[in-house]
N, C-alpha and C. Protein backbone atom coordinates (compact mmCIF):
# COMPACT_ATOMS: atom_id res chain seq x y z
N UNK A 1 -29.11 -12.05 -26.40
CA UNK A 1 -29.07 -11.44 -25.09
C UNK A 1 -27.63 -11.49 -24.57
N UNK A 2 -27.04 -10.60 -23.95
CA UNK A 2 -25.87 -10.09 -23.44
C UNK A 2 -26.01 -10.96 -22.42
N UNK A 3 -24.45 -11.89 -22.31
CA UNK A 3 -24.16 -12.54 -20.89
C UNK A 3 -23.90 -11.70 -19.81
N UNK A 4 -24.46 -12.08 -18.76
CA UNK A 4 -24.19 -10.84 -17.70
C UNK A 4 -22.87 -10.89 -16.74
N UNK A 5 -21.62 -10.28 -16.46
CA UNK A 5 -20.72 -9.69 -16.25
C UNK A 5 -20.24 -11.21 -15.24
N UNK A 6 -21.21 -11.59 -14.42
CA UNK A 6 -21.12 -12.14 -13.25
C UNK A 6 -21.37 -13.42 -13.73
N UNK A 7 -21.70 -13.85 -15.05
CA UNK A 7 -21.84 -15.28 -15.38
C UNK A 7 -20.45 -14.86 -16.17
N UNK A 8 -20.43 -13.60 -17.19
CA UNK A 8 -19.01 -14.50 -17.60
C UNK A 8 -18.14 -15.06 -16.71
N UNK A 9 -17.39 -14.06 -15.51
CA UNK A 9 -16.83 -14.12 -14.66
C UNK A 9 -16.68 -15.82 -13.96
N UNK A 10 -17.93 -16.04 -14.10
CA UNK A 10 -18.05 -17.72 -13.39
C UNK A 10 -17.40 -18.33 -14.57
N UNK A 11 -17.42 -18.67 -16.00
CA UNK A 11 -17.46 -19.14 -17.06
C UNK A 11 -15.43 -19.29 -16.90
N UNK A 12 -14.87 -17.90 -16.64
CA UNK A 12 -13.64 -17.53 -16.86
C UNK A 12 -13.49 -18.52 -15.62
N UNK A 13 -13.62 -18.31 -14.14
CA UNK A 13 -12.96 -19.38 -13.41
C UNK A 13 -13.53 -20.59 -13.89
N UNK A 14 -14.10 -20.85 -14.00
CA UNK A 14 -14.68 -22.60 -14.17
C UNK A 14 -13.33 -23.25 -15.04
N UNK A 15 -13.47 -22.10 -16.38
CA UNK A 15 -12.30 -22.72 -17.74
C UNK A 15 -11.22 -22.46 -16.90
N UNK A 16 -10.48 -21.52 -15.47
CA UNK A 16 -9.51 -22.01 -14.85
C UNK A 16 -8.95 -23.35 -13.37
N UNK A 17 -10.46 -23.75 -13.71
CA UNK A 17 -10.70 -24.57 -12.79
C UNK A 17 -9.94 -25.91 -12.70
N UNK A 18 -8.91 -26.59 -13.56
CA UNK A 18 -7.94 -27.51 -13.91
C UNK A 18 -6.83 -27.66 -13.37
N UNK A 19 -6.06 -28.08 -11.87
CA UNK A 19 -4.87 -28.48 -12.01
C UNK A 19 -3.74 -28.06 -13.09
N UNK A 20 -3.69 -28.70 -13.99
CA UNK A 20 -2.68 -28.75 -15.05
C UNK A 20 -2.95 -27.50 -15.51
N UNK A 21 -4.39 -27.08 -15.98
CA UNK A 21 -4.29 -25.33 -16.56
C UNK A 21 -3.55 -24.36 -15.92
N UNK A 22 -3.50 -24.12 -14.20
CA UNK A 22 -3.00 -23.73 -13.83
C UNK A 22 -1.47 -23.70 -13.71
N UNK A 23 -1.07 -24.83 -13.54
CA UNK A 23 0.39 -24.92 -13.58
C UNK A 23 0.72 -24.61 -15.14
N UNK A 24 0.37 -24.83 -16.27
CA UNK A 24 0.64 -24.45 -17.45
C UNK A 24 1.06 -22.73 -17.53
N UNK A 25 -0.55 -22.62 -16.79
CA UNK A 25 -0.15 -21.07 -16.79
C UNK A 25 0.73 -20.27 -16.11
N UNK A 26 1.16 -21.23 -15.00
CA UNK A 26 2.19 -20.85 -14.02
C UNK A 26 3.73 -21.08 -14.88
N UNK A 27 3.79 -21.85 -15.72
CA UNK A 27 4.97 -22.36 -16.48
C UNK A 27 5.31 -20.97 -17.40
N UNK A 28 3.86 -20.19 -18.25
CA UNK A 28 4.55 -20.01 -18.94
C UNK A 28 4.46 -18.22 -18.55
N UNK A 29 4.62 -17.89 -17.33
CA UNK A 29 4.82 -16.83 -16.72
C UNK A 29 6.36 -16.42 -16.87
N UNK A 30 7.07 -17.58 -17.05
CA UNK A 30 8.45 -17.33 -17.71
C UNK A 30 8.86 -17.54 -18.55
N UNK A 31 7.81 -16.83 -19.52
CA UNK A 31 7.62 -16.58 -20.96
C UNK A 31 7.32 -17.97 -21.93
N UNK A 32 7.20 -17.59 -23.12
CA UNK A 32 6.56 -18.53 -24.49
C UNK A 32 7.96 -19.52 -24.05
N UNK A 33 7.04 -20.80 -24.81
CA UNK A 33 7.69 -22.16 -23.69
C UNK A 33 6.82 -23.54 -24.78
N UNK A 34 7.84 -23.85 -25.50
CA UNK A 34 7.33 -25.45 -26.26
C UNK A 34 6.69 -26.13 -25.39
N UNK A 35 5.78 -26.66 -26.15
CA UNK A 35 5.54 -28.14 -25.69
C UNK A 35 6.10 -28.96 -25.03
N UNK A 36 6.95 -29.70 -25.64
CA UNK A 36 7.82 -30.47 -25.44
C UNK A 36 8.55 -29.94 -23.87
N UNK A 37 9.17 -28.52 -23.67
CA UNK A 37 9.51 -28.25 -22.26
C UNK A 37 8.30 -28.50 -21.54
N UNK A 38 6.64 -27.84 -21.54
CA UNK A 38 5.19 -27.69 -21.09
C UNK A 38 5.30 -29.76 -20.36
N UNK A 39 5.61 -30.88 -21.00
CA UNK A 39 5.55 -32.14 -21.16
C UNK A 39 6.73 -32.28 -19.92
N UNK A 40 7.36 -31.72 -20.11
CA UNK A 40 8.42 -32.31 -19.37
C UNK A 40 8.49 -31.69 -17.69
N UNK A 41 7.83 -31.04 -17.51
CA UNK A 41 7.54 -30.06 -16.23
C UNK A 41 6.51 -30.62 -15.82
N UNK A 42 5.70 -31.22 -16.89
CA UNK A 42 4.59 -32.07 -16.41
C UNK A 42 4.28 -33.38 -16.24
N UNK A 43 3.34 -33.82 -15.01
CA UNK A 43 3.09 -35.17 -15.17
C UNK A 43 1.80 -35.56 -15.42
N UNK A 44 1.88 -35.09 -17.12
CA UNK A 44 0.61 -35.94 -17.38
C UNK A 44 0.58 -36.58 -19.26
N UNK A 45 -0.38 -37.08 -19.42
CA UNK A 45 0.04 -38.08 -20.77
C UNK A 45 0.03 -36.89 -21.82
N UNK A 46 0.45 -36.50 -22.87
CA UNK A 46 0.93 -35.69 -23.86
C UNK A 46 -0.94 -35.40 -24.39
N UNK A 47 -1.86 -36.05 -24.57
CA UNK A 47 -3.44 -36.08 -24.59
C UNK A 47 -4.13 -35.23 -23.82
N UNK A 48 -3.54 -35.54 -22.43
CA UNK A 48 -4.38 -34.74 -21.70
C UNK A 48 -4.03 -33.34 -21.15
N UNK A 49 -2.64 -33.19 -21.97
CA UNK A 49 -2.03 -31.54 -21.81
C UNK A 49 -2.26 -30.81 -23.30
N UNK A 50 -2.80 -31.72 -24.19
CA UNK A 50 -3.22 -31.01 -25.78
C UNK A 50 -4.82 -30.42 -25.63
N UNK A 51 -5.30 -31.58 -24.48
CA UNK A 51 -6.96 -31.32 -24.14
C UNK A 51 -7.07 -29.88 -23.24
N UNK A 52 -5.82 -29.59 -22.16
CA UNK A 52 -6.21 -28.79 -21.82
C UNK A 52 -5.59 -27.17 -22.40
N UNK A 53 -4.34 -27.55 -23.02
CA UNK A 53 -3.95 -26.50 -23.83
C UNK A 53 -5.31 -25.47 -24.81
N UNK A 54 -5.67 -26.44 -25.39
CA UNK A 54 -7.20 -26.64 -26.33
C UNK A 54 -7.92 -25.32 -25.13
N UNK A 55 -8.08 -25.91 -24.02
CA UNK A 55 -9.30 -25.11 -23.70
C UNK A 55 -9.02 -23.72 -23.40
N UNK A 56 -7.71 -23.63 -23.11
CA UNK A 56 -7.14 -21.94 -22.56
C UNK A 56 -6.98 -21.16 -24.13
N UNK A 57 -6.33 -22.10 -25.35
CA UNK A 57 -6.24 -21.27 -26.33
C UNK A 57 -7.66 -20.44 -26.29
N UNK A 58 -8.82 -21.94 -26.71
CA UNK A 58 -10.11 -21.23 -26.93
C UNK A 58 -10.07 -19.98 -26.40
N UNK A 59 -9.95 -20.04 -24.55
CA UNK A 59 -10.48 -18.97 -24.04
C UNK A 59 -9.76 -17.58 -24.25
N UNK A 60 -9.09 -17.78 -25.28
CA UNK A 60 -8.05 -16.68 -25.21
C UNK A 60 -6.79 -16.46 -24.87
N UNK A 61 -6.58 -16.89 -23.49
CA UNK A 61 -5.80 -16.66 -22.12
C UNK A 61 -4.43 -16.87 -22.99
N UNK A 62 -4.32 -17.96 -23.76
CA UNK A 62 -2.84 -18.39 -24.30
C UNK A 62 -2.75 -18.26 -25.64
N UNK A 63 -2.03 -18.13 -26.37
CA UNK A 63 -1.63 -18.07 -28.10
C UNK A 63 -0.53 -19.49 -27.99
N UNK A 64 -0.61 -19.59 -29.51
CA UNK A 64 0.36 -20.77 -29.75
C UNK A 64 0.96 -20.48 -31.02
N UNK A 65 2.12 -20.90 -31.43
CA UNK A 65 3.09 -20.39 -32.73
C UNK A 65 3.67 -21.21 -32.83
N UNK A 66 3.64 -21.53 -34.11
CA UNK A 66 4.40 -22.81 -34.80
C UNK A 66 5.82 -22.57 -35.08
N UNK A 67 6.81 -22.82 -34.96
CA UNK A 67 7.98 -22.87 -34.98
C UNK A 67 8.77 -24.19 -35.36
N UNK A 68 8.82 -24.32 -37.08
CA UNK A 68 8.72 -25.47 -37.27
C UNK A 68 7.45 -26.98 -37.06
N UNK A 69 8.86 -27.87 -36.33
CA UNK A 69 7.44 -28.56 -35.93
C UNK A 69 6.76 -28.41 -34.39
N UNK A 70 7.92 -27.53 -34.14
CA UNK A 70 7.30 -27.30 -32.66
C UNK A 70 6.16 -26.10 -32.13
N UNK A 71 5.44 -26.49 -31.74
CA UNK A 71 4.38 -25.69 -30.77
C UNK A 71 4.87 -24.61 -29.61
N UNK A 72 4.74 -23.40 -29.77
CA UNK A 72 4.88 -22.34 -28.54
C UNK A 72 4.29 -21.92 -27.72
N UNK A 73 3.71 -22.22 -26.90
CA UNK A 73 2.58 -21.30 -26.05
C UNK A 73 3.50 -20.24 -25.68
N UNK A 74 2.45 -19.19 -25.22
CA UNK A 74 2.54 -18.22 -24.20
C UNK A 74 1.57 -17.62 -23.81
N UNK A 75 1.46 -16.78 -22.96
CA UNK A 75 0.46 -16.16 -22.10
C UNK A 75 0.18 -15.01 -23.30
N UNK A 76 -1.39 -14.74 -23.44
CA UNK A 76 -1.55 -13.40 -23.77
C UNK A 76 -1.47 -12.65 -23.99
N UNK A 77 -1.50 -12.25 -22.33
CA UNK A 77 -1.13 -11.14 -21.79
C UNK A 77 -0.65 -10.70 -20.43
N UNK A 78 -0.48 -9.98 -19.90
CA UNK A 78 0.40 -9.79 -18.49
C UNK A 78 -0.61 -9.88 -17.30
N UNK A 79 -2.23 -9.50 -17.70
CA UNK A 79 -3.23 -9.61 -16.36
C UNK A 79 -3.07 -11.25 -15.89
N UNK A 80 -3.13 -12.30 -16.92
CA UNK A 80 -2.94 -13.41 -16.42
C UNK A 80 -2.12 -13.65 -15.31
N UNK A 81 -0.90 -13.15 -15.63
CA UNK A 81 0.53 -13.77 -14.84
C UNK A 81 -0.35 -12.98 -13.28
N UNK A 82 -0.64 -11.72 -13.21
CA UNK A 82 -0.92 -11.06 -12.63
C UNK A 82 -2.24 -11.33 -11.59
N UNK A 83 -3.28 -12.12 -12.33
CA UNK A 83 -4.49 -12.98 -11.38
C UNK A 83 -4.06 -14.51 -11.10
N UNK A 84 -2.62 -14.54 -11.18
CA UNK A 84 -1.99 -15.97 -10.61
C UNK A 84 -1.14 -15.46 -9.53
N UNK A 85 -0.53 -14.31 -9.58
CA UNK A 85 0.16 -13.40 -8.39
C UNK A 85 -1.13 -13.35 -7.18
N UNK A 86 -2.01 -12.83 -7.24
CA UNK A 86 -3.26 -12.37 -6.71
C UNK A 86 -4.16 -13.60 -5.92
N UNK A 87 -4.04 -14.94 -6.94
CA UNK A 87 -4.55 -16.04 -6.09
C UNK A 87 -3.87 -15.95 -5.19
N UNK A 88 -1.98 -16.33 -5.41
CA UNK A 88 -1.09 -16.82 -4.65
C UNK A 88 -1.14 -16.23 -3.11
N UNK A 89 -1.25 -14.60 -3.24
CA UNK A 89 -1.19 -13.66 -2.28
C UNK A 89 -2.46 -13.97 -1.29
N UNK A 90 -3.92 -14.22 -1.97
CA UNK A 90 -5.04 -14.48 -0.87
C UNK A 90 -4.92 -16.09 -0.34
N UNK A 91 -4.27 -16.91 -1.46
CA UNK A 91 -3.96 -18.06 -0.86
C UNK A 91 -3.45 -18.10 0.48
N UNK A 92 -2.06 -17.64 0.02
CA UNK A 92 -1.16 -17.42 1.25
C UNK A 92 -1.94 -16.85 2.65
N UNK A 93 -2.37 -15.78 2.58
CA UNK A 93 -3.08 -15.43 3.51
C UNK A 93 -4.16 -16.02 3.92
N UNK A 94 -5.02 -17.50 3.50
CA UNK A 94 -6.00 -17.92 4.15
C UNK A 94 -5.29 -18.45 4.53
N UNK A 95 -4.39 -19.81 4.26
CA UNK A 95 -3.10 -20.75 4.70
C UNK A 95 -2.61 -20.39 6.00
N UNK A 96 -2.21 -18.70 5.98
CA UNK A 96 -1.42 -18.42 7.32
C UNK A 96 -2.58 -18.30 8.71
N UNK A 97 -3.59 -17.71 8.14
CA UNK A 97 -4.62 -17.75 9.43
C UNK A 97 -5.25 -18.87 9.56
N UNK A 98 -5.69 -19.93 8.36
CA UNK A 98 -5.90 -20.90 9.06
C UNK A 98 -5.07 -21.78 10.36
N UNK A 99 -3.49 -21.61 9.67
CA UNK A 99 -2.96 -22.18 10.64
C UNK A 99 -2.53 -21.74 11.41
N UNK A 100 -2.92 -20.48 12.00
CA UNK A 100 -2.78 -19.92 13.52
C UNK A 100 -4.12 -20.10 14.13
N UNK A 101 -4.81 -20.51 13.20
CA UNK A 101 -6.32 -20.88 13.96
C UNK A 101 -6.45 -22.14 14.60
N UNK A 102 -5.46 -22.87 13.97
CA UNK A 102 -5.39 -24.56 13.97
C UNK A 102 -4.37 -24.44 15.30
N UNK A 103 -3.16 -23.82 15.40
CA UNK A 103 -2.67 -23.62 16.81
C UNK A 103 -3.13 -23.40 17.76
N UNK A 104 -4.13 -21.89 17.79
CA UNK A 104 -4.85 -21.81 19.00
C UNK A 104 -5.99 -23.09 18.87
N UNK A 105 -6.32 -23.23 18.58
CA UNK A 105 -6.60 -24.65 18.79
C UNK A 105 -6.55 -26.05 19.64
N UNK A 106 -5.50 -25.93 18.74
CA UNK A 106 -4.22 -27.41 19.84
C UNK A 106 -4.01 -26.88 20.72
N UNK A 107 -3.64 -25.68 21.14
CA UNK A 107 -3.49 -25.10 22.46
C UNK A 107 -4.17 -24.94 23.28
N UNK A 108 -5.53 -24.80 23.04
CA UNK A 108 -6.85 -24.82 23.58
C UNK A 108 -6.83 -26.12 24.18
N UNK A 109 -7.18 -27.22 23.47
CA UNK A 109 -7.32 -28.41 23.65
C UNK A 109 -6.38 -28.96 24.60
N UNK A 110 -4.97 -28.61 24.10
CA UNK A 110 -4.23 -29.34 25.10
C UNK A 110 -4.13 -28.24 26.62
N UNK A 111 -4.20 -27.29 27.03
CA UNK A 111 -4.71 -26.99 28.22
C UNK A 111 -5.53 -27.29 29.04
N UNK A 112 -7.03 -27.09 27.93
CA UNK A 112 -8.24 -28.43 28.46
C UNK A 112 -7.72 -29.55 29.07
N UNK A 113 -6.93 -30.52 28.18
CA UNK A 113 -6.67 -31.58 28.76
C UNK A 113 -5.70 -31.53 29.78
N UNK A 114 -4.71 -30.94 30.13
CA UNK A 114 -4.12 -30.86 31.06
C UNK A 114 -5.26 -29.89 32.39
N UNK A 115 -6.17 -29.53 31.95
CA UNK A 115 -7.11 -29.28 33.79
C UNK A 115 -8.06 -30.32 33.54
N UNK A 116 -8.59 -31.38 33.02
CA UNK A 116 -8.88 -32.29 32.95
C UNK A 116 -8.08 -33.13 33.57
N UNK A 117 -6.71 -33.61 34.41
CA UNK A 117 -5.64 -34.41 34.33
C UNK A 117 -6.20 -34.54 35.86
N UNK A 118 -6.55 -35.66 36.51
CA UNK A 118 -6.50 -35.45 38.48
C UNK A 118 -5.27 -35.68 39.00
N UNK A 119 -5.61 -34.43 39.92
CA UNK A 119 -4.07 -34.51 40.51
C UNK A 119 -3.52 -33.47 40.26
């Protein structure tokens, strides 16, 4: 039976659901990029950036090329770089209205409290 469109879809964020996956993938938006650089941009034990490397190859998202003894990632393909542009952009935009929401807010409040004040 055919997975349906809307479970892969869940399947694809879930496998981007990682801290470190993300920034990996954010790393190698400026192109194929060793290990060894991937390690050094990062703060985490050399194990737990092979564990998650592991899961993006699986999914596709990244290739890897041996070069000697060194390891290459890179991205794919260009939609990636491109649904990390796309978070960034709706990010940004919840970020900015939340925090004009969070102003009127404090502003609210502190008016309240100043006609609350006797006298």
């Amino acid at each position: 039976m055919a997975v349906a469109l809307y479970q892969a879809k869940a399947e694809f964020f879930r496998m981007l659901g990682h801290p470190v996956r993300i920034r990996v993938l954010e790393l190698l938006q400026a192109g194929p990029t060793p290990v060894r650089d991937l390690l050094a941009e990062l703060e985490v034990e050399p194990s737990s950036l092979s564990q998650q490397l592991a899961v993006l190859r699986r999914s596709g998202i990244v290739t890897a090329t041996r070069e000697g003894t060194t390891v290459v990632y890179a991205l794919a393909g260009g939609d990636v770089a491109e649904l990390l542009r796309t978070a960034r952009r709706i990010l940004t935009g919840l970020i900015s209205d939340q925090s004009v929401l969070l102003a009127e807010l404090r502003a609210g409040a502190d008016r309240a409290e100043r006609e609350d004040r006797p006298g």
